[in-house]
PDB file of N, CA and C in Angstrom:
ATOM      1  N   UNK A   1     -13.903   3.454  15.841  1.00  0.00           N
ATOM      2  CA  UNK A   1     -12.662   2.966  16.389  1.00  0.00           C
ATOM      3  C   UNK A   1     -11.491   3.583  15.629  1.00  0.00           C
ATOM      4  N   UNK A   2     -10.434   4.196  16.464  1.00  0.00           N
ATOM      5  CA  UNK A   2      -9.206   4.680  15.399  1.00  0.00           C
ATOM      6  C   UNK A   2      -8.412   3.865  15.385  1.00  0.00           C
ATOM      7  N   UNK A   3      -8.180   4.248  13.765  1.00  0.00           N
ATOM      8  CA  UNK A   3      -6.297   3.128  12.808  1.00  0.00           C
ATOM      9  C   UNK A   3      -5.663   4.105  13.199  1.00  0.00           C
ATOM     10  N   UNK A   4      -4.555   3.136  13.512  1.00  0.00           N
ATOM     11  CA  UNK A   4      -3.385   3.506  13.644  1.00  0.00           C
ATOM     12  C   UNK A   4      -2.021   2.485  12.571  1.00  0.00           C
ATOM     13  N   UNK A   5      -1.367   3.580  12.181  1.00  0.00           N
ATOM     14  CA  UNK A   5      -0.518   2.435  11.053  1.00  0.00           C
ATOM     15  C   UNK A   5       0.727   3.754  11.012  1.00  0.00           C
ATOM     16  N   UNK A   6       1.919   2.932  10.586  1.00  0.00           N
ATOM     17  CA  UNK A   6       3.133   3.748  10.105  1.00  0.00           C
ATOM     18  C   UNK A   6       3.004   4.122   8.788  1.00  0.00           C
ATOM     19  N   UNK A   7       3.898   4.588   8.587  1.00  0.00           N
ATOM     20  CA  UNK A   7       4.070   5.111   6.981  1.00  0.00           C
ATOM     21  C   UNK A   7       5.235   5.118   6.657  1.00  0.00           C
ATOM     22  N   UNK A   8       6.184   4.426   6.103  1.00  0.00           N
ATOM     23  CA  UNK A   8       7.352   4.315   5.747  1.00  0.00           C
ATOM     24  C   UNK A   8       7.832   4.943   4.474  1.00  0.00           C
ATOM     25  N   UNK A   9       8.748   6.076   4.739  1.00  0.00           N
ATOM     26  CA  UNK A   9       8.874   7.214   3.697  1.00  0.00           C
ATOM     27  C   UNK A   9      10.376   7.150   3.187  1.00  0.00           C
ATOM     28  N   UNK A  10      10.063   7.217   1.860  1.00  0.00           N
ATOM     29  CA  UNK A  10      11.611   7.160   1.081  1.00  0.00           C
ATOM     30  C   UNK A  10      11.887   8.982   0.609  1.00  0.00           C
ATOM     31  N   UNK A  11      12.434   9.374   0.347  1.00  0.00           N
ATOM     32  CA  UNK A  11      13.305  10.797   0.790  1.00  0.00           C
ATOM     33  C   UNK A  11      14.233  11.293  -0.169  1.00  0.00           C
ATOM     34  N   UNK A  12      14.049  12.253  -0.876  1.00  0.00           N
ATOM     35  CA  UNK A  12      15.345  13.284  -2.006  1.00  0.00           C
ATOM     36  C   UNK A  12      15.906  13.046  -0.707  1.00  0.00           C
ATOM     37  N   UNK A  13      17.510  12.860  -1.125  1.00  0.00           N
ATOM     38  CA  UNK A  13      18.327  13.037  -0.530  1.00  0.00           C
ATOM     39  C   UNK A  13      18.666  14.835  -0.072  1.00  0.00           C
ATOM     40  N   UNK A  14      19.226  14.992   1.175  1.00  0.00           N
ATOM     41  CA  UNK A  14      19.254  16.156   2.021  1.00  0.00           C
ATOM     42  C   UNK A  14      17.971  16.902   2.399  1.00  0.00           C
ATOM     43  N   UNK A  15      16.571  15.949   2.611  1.00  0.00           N
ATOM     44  CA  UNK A  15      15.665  16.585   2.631  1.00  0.00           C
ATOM     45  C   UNK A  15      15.059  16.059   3.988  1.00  0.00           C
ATOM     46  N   UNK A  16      15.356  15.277   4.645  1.00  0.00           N
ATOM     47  CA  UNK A  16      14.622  14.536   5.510  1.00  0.00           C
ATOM     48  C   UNK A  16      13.891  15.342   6.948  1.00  0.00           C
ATOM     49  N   UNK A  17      14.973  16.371   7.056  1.00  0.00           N
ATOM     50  CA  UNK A  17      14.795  17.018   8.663  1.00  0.00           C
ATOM     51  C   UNK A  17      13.733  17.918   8.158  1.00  0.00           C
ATOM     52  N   UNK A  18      14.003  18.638   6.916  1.00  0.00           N
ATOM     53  CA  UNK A  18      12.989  19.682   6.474  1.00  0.00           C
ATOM     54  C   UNK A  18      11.639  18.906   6.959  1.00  0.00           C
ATOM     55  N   UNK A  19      11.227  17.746   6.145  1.00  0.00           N
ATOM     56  CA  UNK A  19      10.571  17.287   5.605  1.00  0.00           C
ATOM     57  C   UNK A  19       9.838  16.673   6.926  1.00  0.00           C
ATOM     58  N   UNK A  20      10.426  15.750   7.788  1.00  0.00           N
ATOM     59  CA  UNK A  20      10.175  15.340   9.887  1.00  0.00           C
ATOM     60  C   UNK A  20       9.492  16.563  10.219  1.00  0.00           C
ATOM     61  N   UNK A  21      10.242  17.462  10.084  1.00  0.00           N
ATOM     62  CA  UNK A  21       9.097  19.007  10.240  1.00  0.00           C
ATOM     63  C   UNK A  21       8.307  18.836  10.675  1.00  0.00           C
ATOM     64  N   UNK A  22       7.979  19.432   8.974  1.00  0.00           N
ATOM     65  CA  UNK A  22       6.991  19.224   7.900  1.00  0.00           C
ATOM     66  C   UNK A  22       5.739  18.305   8.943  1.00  0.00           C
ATOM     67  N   UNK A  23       5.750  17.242   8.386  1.00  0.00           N
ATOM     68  CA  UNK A  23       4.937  16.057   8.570  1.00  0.00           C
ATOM     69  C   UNK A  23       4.452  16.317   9.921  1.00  0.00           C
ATOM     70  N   UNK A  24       5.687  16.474  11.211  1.00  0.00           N
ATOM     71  CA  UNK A  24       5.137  16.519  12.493  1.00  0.00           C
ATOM     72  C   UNK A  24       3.782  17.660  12.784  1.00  0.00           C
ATOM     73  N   UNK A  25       3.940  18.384  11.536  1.00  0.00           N
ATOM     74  CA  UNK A  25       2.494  19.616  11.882  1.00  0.00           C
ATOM     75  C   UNK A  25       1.202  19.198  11.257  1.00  0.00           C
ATOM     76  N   UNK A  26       1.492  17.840  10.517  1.00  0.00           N
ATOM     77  CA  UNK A  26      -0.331  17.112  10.213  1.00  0.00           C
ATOM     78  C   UNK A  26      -0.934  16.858  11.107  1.00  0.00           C
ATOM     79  N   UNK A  27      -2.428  17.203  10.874  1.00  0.00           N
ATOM     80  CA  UNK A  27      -3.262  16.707  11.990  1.00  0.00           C
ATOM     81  C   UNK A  27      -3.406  15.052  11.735  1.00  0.00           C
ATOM     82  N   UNK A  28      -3.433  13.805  12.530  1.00  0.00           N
ATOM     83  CA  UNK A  28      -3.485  12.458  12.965  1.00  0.00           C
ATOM     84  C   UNK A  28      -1.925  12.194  12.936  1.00  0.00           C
ATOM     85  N   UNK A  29      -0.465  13.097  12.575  1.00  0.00           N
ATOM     86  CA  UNK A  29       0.836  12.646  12.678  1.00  0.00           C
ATOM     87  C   UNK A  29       0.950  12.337  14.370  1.00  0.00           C
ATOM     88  N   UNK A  30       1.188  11.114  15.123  1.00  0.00           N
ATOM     89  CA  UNK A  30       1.590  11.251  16.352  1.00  0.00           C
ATOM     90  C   UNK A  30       2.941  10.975  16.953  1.00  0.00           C
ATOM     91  N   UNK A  31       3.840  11.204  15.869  1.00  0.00           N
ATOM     92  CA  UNK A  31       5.396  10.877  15.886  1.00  0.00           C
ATOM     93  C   UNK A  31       5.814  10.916  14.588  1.00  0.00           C
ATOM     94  N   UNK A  32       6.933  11.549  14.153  1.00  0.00           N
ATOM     95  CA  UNK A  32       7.639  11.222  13.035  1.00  0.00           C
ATOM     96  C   UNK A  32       9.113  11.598  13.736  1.00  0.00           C
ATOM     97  N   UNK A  33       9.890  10.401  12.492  1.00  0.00           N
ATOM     98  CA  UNK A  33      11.296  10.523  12.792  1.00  0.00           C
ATOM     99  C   UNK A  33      12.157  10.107  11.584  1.00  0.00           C
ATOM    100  N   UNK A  34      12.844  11.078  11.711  1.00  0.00           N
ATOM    101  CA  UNK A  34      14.227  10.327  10.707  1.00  0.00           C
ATOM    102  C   UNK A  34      15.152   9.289  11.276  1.00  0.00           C
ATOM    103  N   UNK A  35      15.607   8.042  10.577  1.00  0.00           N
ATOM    104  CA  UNK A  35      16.015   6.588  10.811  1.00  0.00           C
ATOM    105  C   UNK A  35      17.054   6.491   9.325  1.00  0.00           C
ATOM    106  N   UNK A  36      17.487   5.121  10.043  1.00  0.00           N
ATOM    107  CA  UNK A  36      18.040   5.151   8.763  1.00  0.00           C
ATOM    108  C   UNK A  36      17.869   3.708   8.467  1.00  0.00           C
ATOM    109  N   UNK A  37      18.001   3.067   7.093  1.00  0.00           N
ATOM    110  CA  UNK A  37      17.618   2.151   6.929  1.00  0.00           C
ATOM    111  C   UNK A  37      17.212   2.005   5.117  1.00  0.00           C
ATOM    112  N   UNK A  38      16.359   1.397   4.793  1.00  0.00           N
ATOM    113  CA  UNK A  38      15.528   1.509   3.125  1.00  0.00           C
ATOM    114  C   UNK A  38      14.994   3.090   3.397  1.00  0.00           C
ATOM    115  N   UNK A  39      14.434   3.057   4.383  1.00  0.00           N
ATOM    116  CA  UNK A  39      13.566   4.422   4.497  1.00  0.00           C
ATOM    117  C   UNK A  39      14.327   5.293   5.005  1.00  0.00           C
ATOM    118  N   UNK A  40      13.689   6.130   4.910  1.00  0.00           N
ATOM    119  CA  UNK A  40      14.560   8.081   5.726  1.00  0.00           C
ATOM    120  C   UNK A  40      13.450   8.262   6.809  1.00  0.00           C
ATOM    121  N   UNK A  41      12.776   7.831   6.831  1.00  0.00           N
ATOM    122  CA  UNK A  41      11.425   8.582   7.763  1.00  0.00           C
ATOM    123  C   UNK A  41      10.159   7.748   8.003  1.00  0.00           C
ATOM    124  N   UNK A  42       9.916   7.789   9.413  1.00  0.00           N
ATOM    125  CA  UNK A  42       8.497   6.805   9.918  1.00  0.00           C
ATOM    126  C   UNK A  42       8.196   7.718  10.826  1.00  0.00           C
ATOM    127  N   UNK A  43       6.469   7.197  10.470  1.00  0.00           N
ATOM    128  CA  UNK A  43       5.623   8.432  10.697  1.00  0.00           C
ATOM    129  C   UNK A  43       4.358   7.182  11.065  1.00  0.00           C
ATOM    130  N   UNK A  44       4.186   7.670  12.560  1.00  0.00           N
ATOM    131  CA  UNK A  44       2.824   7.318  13.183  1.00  0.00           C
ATOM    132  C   UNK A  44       2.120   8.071  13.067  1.00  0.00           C
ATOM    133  N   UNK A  45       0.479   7.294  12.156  1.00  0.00           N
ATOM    134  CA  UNK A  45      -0.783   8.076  11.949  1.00  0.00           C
ATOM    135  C   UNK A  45      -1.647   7.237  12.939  1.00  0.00           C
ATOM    136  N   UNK A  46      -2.503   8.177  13.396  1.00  0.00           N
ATOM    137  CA  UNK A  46      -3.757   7.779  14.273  1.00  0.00           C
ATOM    138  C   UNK A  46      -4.858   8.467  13.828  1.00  0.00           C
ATOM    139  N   UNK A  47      -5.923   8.074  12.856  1.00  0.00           N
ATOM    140  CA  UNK A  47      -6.868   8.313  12.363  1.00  0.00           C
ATOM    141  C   UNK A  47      -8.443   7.859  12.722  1.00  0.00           C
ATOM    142  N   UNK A  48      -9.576   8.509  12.703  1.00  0.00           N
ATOM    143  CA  UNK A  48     -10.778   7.997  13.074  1.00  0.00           C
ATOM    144  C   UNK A  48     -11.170   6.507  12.441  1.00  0.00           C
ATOM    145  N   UNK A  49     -10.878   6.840  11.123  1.00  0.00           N
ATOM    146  CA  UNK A  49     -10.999   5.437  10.526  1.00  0.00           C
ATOM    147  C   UNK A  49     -10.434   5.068   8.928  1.00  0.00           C
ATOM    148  N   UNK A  50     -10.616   3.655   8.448  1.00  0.00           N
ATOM    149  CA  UNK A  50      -9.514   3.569   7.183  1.00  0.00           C
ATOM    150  C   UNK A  50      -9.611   4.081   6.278  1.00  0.00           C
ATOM    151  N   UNK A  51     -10.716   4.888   6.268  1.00  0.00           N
ATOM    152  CA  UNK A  51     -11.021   5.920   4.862  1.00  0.00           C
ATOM    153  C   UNK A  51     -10.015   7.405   5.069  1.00  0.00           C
ATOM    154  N   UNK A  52     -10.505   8.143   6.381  1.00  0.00           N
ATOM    155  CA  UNK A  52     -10.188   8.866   6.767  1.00  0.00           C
ATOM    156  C   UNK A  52      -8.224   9.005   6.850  1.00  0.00           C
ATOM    157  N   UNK A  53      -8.119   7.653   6.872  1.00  0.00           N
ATOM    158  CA  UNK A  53      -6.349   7.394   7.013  1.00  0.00           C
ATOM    159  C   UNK A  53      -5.950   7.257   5.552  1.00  0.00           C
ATOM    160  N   UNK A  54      -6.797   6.373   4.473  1.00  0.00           N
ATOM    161  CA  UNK A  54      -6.353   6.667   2.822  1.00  0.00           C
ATOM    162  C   UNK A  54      -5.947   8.142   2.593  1.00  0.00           C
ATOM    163  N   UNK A  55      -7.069   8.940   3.152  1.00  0.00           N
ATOM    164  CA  UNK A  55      -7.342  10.284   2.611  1.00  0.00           C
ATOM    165  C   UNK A  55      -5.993  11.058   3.034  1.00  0.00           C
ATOM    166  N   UNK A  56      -5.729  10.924   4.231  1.00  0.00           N
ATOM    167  CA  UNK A  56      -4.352  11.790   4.987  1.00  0.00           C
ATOM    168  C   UNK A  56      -2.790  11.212   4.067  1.00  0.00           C
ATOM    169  N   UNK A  57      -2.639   9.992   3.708  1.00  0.00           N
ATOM    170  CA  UNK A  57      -1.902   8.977   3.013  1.00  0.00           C
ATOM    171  C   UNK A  57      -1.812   9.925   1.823  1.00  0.00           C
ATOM    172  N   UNK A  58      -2.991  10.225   1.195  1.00  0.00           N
ATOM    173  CA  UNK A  58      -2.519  10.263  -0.240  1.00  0.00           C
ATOM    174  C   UNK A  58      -2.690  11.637  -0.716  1.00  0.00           C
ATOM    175  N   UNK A  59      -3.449  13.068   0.163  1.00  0.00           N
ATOM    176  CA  UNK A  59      -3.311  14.094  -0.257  1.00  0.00           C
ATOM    177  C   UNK A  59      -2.193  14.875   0.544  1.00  0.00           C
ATOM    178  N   UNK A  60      -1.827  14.321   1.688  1.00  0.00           N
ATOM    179  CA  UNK A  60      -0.795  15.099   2.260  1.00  0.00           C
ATOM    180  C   UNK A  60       0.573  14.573   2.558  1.00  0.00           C
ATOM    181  N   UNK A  61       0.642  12.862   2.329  1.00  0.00           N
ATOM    182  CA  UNK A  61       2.168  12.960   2.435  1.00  0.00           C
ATOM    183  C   UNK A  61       2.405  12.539   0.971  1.00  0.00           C
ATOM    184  N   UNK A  62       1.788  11.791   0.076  1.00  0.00           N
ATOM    185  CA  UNK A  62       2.482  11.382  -1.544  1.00  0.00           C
ATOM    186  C   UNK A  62       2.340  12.499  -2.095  1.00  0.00           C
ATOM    187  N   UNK A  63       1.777  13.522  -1.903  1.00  0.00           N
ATOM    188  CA  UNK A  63       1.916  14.593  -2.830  1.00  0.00           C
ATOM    189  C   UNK A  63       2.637  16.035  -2.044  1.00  0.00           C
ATOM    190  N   UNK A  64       3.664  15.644  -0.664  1.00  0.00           N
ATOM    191  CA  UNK A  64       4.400  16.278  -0.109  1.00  0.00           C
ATOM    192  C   UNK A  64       6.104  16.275  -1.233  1.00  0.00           C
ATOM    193  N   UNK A  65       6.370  17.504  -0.965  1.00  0.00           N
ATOM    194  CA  UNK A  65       7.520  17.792  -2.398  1.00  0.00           C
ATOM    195  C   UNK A  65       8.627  17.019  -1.400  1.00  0.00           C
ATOM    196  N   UNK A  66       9.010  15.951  -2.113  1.00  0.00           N
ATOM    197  CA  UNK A  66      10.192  15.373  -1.369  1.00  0.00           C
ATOM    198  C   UNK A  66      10.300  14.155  -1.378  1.00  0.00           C
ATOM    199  N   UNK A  67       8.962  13.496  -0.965  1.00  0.00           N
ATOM    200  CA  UNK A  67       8.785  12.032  -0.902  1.00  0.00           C
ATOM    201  C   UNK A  67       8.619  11.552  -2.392  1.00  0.00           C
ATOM    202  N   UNK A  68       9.494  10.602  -2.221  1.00  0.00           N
ATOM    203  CA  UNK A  68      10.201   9.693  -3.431  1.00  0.00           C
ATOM    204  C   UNK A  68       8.884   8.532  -3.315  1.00  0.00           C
ATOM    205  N   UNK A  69       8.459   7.651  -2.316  1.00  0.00           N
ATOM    206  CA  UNK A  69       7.448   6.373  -1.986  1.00  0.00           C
ATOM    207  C   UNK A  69       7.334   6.521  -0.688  1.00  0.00           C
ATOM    208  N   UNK A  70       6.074   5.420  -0.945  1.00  0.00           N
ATOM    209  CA  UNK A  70       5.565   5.403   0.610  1.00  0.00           C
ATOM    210  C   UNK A  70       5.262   4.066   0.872  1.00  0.00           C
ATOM    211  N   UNK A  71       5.243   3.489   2.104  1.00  0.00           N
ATOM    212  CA  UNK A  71       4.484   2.408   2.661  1.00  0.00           C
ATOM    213  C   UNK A  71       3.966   2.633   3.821  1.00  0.00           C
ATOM    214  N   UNK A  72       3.171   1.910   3.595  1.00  0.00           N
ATOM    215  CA  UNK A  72       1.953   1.838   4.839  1.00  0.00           C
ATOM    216  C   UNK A  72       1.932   0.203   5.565  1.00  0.00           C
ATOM    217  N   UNK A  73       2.035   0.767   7.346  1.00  0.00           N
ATOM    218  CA  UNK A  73       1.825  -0.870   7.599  1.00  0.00           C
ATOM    219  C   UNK A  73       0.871  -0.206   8.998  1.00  0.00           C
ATOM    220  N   UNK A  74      -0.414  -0.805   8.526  1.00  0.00           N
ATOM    221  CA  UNK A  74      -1.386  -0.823   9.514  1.00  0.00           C
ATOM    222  C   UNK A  74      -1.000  -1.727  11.100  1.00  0.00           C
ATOM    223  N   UNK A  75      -1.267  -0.896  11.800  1.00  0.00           N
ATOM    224  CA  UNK A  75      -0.981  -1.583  13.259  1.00  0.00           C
ATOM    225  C   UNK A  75      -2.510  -2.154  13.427  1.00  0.00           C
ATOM    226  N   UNK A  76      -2.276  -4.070  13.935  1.00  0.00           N
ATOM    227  CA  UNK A  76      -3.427  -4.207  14.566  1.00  0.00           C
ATOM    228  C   UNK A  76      -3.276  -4.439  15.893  1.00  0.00           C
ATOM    229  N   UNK A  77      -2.388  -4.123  16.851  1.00  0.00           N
ATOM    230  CA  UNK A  77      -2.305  -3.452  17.949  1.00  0.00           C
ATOM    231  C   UNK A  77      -1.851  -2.322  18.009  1.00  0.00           C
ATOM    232  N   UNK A  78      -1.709  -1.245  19.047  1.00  0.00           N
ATOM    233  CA  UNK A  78      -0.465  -0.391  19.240  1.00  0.00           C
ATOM    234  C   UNK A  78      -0.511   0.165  21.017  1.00  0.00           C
ATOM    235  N   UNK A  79       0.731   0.088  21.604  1.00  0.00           N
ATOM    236  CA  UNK A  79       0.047   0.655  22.512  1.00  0.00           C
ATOM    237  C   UNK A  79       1.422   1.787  23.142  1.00  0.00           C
ATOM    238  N   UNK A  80       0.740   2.602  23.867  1.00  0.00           N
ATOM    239  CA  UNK A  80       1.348   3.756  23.658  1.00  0.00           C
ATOM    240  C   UNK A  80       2.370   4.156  25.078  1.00  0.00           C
TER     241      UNK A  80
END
């Protein structure tokens, strides 16, 4: 069954559009956007499953040059 969850991204300042890019070319990204708010950037992941979604979480966006923090809020619905 696939997770689906946001990712709520905090942002170096003047980096955000680079960075929306960026992110939109991961494989399970199915939307990202710059907002404004606490965060600079939310990013819908759709992953096979919750391991598979840790793994995308923590080698490709916390260790993306830019991102300051992250949160994660698992959807237990979503519909499209």
């Amino acid at each position: 069954m696939a997770v689906n969850a946001y990712v709520l991204i905090e942002a170096e300042p003047g980096r955000v559009k680079e960075m929306v890019m960026e992110m939109s070319k991961i494989k399970g990204v199915k939307n990202a956007s710059g907002v404004t708010g606490p965060y600079d950037i939310i990013v819908r992941l759709e992953t096979k499953d919750i391991d598979a979604l840790g793994s995308l979480i923590t080698k490709k966006f916390q260790t993306l040059d830019g991102v300051r923090k992250t949160m994660t809020c698992l959807c237990t619905f979503c519909s499209d």
